[in-house]
PDB file of N, CA and C in Angstrom:
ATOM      1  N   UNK A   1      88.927  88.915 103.127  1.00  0.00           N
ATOM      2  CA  UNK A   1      87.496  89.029 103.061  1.00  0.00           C
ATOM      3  C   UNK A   1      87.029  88.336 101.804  1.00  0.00           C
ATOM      4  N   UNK A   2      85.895  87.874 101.956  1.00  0.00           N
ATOM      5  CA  UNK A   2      84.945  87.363 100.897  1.00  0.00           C
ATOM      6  C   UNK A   2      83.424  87.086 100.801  1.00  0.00           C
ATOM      7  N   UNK A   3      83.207  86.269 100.055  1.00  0.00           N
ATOM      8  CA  UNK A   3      81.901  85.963 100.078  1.00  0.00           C
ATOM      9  C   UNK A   3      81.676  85.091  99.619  1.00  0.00           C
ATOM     10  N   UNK A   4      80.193  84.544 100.930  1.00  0.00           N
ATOM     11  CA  UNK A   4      79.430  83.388 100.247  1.00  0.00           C
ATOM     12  C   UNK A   4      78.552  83.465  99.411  1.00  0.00           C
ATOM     13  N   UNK A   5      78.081  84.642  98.961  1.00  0.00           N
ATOM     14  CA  UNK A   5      77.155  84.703  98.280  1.00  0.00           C
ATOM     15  C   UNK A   5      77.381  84.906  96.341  1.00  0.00           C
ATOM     16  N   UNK A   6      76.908  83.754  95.725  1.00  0.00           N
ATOM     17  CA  UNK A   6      77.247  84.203  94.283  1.00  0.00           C
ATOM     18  C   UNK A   6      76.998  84.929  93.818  1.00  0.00           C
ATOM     19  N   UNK A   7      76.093  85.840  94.067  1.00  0.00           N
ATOM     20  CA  UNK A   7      75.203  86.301  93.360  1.00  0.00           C
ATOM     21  C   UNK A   7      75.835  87.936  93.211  1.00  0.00           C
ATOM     22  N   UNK A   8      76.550  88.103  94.082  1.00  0.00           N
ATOM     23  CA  UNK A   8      77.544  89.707  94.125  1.00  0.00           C
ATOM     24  C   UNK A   8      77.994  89.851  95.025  1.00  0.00           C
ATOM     25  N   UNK A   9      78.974  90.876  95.001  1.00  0.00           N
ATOM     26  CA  UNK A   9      80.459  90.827  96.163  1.00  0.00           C
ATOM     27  C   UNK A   9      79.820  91.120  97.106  1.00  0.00           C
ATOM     28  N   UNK A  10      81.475  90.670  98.003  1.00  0.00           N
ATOM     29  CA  UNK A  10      81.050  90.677  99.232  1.00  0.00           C
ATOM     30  C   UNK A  10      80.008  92.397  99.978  1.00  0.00           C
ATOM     31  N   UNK A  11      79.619  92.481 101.396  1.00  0.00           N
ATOM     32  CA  UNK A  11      78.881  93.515 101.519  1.00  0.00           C
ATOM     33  C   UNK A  11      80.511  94.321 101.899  1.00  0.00           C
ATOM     34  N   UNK A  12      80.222  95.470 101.890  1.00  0.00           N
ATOM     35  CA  UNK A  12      80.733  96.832 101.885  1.00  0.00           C
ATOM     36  C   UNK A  12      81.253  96.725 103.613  1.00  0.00           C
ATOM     37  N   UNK A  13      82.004  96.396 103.806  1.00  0.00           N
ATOM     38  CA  UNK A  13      82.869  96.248 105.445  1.00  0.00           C
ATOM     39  C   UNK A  13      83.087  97.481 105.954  1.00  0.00           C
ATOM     40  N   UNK A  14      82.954  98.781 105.459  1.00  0.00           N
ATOM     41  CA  UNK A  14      82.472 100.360 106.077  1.00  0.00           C
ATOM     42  C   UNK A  14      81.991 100.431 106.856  1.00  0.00           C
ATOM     43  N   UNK A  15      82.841 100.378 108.625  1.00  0.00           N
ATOM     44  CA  UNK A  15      82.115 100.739 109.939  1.00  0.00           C
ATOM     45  C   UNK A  15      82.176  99.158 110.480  1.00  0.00           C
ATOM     46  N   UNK A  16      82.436  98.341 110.055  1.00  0.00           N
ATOM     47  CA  UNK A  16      82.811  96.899 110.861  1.00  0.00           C
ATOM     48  C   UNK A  16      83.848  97.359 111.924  1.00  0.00           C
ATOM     49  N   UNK A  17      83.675  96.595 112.852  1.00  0.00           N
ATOM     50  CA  UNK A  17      84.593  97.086 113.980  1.00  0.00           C
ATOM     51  C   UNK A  17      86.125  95.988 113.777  1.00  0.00           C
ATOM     52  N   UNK A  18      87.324  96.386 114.661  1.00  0.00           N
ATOM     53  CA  UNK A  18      88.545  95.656 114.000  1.00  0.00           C
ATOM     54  C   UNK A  18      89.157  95.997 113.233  1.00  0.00           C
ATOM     55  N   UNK A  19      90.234  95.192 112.895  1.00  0.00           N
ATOM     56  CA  UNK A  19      91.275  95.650 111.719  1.00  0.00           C
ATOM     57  C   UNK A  19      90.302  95.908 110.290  1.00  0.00           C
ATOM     58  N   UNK A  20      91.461  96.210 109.417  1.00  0.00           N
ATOM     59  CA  UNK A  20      90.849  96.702 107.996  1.00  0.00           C
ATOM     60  C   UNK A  20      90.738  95.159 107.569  1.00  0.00           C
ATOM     61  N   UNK A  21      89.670  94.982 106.647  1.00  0.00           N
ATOM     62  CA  UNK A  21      89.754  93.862 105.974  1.00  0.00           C
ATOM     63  C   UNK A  21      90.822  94.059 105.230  1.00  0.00           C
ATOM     64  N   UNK A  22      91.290  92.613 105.041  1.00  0.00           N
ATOM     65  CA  UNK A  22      92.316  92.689 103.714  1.00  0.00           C
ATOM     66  C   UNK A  22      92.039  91.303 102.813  1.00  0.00           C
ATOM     67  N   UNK A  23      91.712  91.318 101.398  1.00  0.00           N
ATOM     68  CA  UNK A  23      91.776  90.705 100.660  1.00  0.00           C
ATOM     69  C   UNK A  23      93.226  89.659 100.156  1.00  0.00           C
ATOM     70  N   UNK A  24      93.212  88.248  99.928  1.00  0.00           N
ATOM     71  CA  UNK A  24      94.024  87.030 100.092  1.00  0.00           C
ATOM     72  C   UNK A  24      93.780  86.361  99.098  1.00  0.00           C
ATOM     73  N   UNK A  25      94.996  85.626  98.580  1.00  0.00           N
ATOM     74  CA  UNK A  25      94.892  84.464  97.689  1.00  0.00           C
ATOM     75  C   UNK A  25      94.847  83.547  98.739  1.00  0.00           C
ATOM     76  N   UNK A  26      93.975  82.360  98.879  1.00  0.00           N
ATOM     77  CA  UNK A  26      94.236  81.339 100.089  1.00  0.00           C
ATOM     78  C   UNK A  26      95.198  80.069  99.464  1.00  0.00           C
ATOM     79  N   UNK A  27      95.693  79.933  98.019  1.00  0.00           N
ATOM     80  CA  UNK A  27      97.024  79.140  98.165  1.00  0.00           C
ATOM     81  C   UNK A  27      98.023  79.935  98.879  1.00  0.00           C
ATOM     82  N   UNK A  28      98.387  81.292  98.119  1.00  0.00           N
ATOM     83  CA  UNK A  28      99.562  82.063  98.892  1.00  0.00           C
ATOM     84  C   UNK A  28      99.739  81.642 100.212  1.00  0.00           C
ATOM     85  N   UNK A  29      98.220  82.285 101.065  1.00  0.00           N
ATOM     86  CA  UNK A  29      98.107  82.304 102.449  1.00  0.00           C
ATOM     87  C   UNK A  29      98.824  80.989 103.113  1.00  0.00           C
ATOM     88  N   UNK A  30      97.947  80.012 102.162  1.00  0.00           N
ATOM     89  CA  UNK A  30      98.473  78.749 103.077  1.00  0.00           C
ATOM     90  C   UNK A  30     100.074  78.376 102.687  1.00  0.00           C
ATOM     91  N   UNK A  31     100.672  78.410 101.377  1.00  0.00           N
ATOM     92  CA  UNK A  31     101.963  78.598 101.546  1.00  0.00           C
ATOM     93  C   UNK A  31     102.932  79.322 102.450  1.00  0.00           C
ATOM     94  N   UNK A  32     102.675  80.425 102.572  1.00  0.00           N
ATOM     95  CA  UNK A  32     103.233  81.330 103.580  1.00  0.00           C
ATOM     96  C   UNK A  32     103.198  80.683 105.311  1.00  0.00           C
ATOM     97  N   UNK A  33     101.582  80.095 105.570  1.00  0.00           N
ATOM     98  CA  UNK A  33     101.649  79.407 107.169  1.00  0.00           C
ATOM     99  C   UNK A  33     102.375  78.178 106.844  1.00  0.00           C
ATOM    100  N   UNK A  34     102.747  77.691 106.174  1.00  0.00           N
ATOM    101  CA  UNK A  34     103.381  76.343 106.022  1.00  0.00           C
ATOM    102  C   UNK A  34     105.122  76.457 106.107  1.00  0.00           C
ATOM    103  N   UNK A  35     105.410  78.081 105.373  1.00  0.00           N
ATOM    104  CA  UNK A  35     106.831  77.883 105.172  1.00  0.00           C
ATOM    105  C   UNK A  35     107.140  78.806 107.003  1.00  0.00           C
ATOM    106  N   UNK A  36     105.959  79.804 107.641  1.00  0.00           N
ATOM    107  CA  UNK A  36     106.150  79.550 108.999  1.00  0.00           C
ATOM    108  C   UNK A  36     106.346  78.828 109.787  1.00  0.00           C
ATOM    109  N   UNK A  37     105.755  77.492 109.657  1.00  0.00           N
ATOM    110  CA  UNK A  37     105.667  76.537 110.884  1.00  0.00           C
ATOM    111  C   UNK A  37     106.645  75.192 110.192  1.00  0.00           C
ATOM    112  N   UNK A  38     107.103  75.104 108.828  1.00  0.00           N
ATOM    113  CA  UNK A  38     107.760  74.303 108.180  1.00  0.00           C
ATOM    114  C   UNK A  38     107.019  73.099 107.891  1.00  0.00           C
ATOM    115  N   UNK A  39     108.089  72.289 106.779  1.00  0.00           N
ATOM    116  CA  UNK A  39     106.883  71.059 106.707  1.00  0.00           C
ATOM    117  C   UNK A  39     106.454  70.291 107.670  1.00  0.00           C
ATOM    118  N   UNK A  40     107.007  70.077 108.997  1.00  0.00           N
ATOM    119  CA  UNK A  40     107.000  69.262 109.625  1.00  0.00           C
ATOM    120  C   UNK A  40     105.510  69.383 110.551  1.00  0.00           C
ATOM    121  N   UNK A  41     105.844  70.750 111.043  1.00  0.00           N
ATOM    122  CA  UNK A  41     104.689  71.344 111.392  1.00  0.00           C
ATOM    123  C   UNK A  41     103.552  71.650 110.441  1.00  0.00           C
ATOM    124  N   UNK A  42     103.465  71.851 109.314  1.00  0.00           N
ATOM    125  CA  UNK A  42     102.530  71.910 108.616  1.00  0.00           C
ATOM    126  C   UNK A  42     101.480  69.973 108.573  1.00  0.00           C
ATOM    127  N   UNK A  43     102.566  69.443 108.074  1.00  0.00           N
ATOM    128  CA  UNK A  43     101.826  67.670 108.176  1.00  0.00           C
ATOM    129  C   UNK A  43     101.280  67.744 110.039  1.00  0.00           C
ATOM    130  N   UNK A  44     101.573  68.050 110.671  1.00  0.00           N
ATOM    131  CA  UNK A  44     101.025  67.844 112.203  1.00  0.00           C
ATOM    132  C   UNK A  44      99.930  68.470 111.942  1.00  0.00           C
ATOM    133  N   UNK A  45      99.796  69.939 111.796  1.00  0.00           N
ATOM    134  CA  UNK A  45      98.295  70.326 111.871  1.00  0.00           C
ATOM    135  C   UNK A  45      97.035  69.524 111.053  1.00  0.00           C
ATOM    136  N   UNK A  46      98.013  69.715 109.350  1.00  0.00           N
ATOM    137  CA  UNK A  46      97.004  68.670 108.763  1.00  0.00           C
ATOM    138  C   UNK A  46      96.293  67.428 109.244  1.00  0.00           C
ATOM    139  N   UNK A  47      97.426  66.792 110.339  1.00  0.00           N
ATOM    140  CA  UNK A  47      96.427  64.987 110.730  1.00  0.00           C
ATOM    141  C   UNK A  47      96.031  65.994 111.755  1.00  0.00           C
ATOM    142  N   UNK A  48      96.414  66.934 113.017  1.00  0.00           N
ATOM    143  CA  UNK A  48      95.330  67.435 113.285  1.00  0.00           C
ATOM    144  C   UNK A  48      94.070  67.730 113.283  1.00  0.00           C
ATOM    145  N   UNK A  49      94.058  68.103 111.817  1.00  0.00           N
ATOM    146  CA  UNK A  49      92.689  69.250 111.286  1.00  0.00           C
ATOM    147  C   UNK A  49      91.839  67.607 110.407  1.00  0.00           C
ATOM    148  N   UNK A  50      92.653  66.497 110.018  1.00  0.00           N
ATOM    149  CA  UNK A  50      91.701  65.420 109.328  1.00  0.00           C
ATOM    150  C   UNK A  50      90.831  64.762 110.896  1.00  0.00           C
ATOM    151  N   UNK A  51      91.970  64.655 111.979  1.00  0.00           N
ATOM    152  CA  UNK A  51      91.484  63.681 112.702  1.00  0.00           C
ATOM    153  C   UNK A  51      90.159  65.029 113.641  1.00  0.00           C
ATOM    154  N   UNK A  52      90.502  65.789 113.556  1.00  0.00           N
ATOM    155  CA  UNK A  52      89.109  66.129 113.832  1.00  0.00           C
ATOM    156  C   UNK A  52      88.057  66.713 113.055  1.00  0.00           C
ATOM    157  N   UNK A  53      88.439  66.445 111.449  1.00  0.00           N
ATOM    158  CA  UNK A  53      87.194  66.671 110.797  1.00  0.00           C
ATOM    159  C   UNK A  53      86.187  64.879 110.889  1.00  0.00           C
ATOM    160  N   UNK A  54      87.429  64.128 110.889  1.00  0.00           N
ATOM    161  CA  UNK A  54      86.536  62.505 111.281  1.00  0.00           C
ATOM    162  C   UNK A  54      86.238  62.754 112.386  1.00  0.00           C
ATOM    163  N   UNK A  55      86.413  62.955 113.432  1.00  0.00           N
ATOM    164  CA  UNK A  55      85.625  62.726 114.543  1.00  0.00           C
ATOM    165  C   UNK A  55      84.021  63.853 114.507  1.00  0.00           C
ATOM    166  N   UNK A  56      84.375  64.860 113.512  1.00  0.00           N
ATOM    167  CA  UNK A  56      82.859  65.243 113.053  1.00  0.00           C
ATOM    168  C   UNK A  56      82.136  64.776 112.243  1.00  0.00           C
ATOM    169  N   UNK A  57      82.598  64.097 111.337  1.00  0.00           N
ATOM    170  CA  UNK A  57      81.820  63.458 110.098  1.00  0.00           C
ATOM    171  C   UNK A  57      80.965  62.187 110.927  1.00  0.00           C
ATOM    172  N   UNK A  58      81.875  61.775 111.996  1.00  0.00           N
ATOM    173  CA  UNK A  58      81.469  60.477 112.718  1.00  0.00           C
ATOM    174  C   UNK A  58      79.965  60.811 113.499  1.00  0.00           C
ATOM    175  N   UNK A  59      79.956  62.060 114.310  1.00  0.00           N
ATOM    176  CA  UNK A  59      78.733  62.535 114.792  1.00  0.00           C
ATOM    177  C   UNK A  59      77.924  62.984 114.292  1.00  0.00           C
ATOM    178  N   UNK A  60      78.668  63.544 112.929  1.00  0.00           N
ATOM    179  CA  UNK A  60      77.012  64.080 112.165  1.00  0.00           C
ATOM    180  C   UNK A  60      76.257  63.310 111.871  1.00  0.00           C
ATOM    181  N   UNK A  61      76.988  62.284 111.396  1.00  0.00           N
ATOM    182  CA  UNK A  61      76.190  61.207 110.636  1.00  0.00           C
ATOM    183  C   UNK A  61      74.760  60.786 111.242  1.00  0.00           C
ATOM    184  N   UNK A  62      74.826  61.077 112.605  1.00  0.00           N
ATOM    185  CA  UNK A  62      73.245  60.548 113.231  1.00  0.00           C
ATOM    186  C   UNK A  62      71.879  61.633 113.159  1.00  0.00           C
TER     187      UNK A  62
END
């Protein structure tokens, strides 16, 4: 859990439906999915996740 907002923490998740939130370092996190899926798999998602952030950057643009 977190927040976008600077200005003070996140809101109070008391009565959200679902699991418990749980608070994350997101290097850890992403170390940990990387040493799951290994490097090999980790570089695949990455040109994955670039080639379709270009194919959004390409449409926003208009």
């Amino acid at each position: 859990m977190g927040s976008a907002r600077p200005a003070g923490p996140p809101l109070d998740p008391a009565g959200l439906p679902g699991p418990a939130p749980e608070r994350f370092f997101a290097p850890s996190a992403e170390e940990e999915a990387r040493r799951a899926v290994g490097a090999d798999g980790a570089d695949a998602r990455r040109r994955e996740y670039q080639a379709a952030e270009e194919r959004f950057t390409e449409r926003a643009a208009y």
